[in-house]
C-alpha atoms as a PDB file:
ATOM      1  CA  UNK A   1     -41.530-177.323  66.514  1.00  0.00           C
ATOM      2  CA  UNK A   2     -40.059-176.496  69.789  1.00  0.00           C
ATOM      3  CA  UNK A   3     -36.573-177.595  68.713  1.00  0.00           C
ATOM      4  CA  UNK A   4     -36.446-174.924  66.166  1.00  0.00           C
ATOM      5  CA  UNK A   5     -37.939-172.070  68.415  1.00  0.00           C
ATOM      6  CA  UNK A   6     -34.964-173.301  70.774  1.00  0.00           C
ATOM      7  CA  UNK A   7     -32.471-173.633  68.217  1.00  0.00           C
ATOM      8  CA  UNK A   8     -33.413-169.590  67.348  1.00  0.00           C
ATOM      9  CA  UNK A   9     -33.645-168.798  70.783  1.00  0.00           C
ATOM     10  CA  UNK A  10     -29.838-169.968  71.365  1.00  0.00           C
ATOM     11  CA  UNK A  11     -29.126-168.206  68.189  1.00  0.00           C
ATOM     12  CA  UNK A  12     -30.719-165.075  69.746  1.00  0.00           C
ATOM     13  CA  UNK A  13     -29.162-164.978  73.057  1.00  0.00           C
ATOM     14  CA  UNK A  14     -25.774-165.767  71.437  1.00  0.00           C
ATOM     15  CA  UNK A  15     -26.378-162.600  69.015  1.00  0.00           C
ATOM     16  CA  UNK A  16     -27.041-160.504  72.278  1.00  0.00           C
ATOM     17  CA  UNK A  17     -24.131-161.795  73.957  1.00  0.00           C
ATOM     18  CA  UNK A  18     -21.746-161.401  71.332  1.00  0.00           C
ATOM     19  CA  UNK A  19     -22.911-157.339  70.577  1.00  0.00           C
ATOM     20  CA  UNK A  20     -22.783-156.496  74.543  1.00  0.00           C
ATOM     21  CA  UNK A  21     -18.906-158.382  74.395  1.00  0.00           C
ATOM     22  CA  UNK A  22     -18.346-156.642  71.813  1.00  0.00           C
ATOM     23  CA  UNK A  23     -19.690-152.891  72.717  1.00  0.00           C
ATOM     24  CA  UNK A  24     -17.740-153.498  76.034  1.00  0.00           C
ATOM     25  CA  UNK A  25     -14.367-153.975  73.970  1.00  0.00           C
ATOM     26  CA  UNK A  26     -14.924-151.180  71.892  1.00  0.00           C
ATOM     27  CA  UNK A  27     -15.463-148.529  74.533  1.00  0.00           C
ATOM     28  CA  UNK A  28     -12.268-150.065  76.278  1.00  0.00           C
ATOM     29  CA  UNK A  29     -10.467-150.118  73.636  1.00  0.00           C
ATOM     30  CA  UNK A  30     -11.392-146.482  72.535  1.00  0.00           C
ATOM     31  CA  UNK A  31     -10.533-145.101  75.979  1.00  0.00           C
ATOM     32  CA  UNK A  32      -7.322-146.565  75.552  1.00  0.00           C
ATOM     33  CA  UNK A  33      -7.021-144.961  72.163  1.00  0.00           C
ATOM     34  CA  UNK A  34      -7.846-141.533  73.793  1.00  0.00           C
ATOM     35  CA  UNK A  35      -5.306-141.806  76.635  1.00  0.00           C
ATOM     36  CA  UNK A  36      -3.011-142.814  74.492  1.00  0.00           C
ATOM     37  CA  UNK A  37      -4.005-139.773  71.725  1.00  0.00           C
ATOM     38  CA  UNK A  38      -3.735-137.381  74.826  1.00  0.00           C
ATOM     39  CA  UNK A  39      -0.524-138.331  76.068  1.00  0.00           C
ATOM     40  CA  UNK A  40       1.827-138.489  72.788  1.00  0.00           C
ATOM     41  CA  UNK A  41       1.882-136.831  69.564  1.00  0.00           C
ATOM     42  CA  UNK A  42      -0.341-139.143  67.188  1.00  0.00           C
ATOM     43  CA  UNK A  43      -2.164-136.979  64.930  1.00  0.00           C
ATOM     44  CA  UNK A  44      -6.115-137.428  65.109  1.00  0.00           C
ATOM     45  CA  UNK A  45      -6.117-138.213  61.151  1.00  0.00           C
ATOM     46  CA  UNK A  46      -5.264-141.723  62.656  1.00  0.00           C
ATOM     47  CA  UNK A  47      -8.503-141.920  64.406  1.00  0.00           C
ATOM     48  CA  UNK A  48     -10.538-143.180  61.756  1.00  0.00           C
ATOM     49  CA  UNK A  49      -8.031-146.146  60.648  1.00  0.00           C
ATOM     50  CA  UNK A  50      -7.312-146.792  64.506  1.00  0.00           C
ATOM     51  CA  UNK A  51     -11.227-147.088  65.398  1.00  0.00           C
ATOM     52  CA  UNK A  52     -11.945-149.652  62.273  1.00  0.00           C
ATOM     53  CA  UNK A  53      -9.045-152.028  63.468  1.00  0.00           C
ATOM     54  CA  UNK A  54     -10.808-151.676  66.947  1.00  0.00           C
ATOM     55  CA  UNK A  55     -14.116-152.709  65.826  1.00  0.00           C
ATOM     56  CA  UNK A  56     -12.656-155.532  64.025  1.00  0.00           C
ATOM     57  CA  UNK A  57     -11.193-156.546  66.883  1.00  0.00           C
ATOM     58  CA  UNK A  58     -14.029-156.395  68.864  1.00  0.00           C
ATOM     59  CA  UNK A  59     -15.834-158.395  66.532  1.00  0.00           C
ATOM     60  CA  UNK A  60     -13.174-160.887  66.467  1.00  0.00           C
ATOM     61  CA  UNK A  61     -12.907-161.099  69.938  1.00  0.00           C
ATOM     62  CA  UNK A  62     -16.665-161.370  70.815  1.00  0.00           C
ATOM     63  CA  UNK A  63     -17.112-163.861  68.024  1.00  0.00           C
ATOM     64  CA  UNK A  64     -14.906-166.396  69.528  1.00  0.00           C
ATOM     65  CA  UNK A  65     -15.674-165.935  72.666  1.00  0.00           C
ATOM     66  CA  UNK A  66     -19.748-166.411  71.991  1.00  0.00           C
ATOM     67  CA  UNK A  67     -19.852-168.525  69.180  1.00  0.00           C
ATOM     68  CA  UNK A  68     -20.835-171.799  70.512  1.00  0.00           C
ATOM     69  CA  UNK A  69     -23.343-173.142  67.785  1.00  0.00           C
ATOM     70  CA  UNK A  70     -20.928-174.891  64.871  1.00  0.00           C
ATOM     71  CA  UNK A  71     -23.260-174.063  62.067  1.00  0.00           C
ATOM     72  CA  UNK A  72     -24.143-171.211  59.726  1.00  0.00           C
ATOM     73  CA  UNK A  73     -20.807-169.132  60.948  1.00  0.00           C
ATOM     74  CA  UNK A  74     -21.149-166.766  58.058  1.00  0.00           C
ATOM     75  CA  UNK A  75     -24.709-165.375  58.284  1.00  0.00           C
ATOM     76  CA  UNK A  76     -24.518-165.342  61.865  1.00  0.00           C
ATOM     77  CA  UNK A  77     -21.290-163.428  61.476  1.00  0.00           C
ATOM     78  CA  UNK A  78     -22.909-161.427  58.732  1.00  0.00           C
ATOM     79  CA  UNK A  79     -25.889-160.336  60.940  1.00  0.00           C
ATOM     80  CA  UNK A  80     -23.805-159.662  64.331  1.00  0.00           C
ATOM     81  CA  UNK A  81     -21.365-157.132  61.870  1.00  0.00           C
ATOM     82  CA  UNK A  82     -24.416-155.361  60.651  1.00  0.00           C
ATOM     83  CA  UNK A  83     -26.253-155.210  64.658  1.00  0.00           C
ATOM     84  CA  UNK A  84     -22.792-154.471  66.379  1.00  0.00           C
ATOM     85  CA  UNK A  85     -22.223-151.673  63.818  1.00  0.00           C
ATOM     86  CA  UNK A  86     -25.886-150.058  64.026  1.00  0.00           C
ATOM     87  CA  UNK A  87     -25.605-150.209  67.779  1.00  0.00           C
ATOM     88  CA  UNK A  88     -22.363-149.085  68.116  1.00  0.00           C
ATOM     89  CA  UNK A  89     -23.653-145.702  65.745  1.00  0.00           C
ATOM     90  CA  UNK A  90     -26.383-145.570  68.134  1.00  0.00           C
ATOM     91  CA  UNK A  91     -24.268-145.527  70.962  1.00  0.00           C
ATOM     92  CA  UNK A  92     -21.338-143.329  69.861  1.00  0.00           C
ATOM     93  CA  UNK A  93     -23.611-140.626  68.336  1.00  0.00           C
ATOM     94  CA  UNK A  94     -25.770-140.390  71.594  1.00  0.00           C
ATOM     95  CA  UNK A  95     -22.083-139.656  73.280  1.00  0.00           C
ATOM     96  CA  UNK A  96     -21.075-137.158  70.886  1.00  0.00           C
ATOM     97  CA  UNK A  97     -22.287-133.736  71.143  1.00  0.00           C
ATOM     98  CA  UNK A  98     -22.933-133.299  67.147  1.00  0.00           C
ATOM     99  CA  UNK A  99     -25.259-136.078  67.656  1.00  0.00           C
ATOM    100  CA  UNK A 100     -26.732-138.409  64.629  1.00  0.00           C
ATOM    101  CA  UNK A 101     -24.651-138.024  61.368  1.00  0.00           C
ATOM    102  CA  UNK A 102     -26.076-140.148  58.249  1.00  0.00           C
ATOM    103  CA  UNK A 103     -23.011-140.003  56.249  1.00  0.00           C
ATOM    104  CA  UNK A 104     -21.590-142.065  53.625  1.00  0.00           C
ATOM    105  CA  UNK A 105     -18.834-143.301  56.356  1.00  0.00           C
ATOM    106  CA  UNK A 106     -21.689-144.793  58.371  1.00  0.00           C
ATOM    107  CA  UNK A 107     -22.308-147.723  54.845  1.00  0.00           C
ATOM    108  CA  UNK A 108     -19.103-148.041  54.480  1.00  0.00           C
ATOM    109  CA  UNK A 109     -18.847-149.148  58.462  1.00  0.00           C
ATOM    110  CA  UNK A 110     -21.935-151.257  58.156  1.00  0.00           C
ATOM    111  CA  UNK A 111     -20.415-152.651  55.131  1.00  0.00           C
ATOM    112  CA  UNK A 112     -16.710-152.861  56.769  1.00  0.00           C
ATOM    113  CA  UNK A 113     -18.828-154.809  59.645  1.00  0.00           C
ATOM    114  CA  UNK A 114     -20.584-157.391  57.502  1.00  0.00           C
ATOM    115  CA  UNK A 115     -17.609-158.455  55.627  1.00  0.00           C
ATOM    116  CA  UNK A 116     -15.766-158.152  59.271  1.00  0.00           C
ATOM    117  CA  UNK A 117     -18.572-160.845  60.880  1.00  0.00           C
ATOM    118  CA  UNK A 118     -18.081-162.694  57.941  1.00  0.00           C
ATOM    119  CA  UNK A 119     -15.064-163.815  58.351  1.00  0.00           C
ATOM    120  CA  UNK A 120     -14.983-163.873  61.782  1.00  0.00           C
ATOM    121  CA  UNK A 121     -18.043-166.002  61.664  1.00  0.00           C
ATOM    122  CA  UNK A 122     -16.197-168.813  59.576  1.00  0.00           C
ATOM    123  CA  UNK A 123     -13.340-168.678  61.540  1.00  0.00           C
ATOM    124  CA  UNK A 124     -15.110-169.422  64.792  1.00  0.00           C
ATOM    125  CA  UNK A 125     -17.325-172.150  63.153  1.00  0.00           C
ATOM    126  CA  UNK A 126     -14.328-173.705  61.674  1.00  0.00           C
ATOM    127  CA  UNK A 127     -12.299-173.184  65.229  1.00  0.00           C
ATOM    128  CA  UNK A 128     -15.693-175.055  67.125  1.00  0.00           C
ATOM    129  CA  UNK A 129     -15.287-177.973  64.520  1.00  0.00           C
ATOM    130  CA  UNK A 130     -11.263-178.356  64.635  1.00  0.00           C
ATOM    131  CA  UNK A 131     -11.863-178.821  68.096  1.00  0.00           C
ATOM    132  CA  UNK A 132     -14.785-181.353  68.073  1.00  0.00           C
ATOM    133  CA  UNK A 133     -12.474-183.605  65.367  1.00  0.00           C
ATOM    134  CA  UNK A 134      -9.542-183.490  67.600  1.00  0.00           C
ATOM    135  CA  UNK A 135     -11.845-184.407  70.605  1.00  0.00           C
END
């Protein structure tokens, strides 16, 4: 019994880890962006592609850095896409002055997410286990 309240426990904490990683990328990244936006003549119709390749590279980035645990890479990468998503709505609409928007964008970005952990959640498992066999 206490193995598998442990086992969820890591599971939790790594889940925590990986959206604060990940949240911290973003907004770097996304200041970035802006400078960059600011400073030269990009049109903002790129913003929307340009902040989707930044959240999957947050994801990305926080999944291999967190993702210890060599099992179940997919759901866990499933669930952190969905949570990093919804926070990161949370977040950005608390920052912007229109506030909350429940658009059709928003499912598509939760489903952009998902499919995003997905993958990044079998690529980590499958990095943790290359490196276990070559150990």
């Amino acid at each position: 019994m206490k193995k598998t309240k442990k086992k969820n426990t890591s599971y939790s904490l790594e889940m925590f880890k990986a959206i604060i990683i990940a949240l911290i990328i973003s907004l770097v990244l996304i200041l970035i962006f802006a400078a960059i936006i600011v400073s030269t003549n990009i049109p903002t119709t790129t913003m929307p592609i340009i902040i989707q390749i930044i959240k999957g590279i947050s994801i990305l980035a926080a999944a291999i850095i967190v993702f210890r645990l060599p099992k179940n890479g997919w759901i866990r990468g499933i669930i952190f896409g969905i949570l990093y998503t919804m926070i990161t709505f949370v977040v950005f609409s608390l920052m912007d002055s229109e506030g909350f928007r429940f658009t059709l964008s928003l499912l598509n970005d939760i489903a952009f997410g998902a499919i995003t952990g997905l993958v990044c959640g079998i690529i980590c498992v499958n990095l943790r286990k290359s490196k276990h066999e070559v150990i």
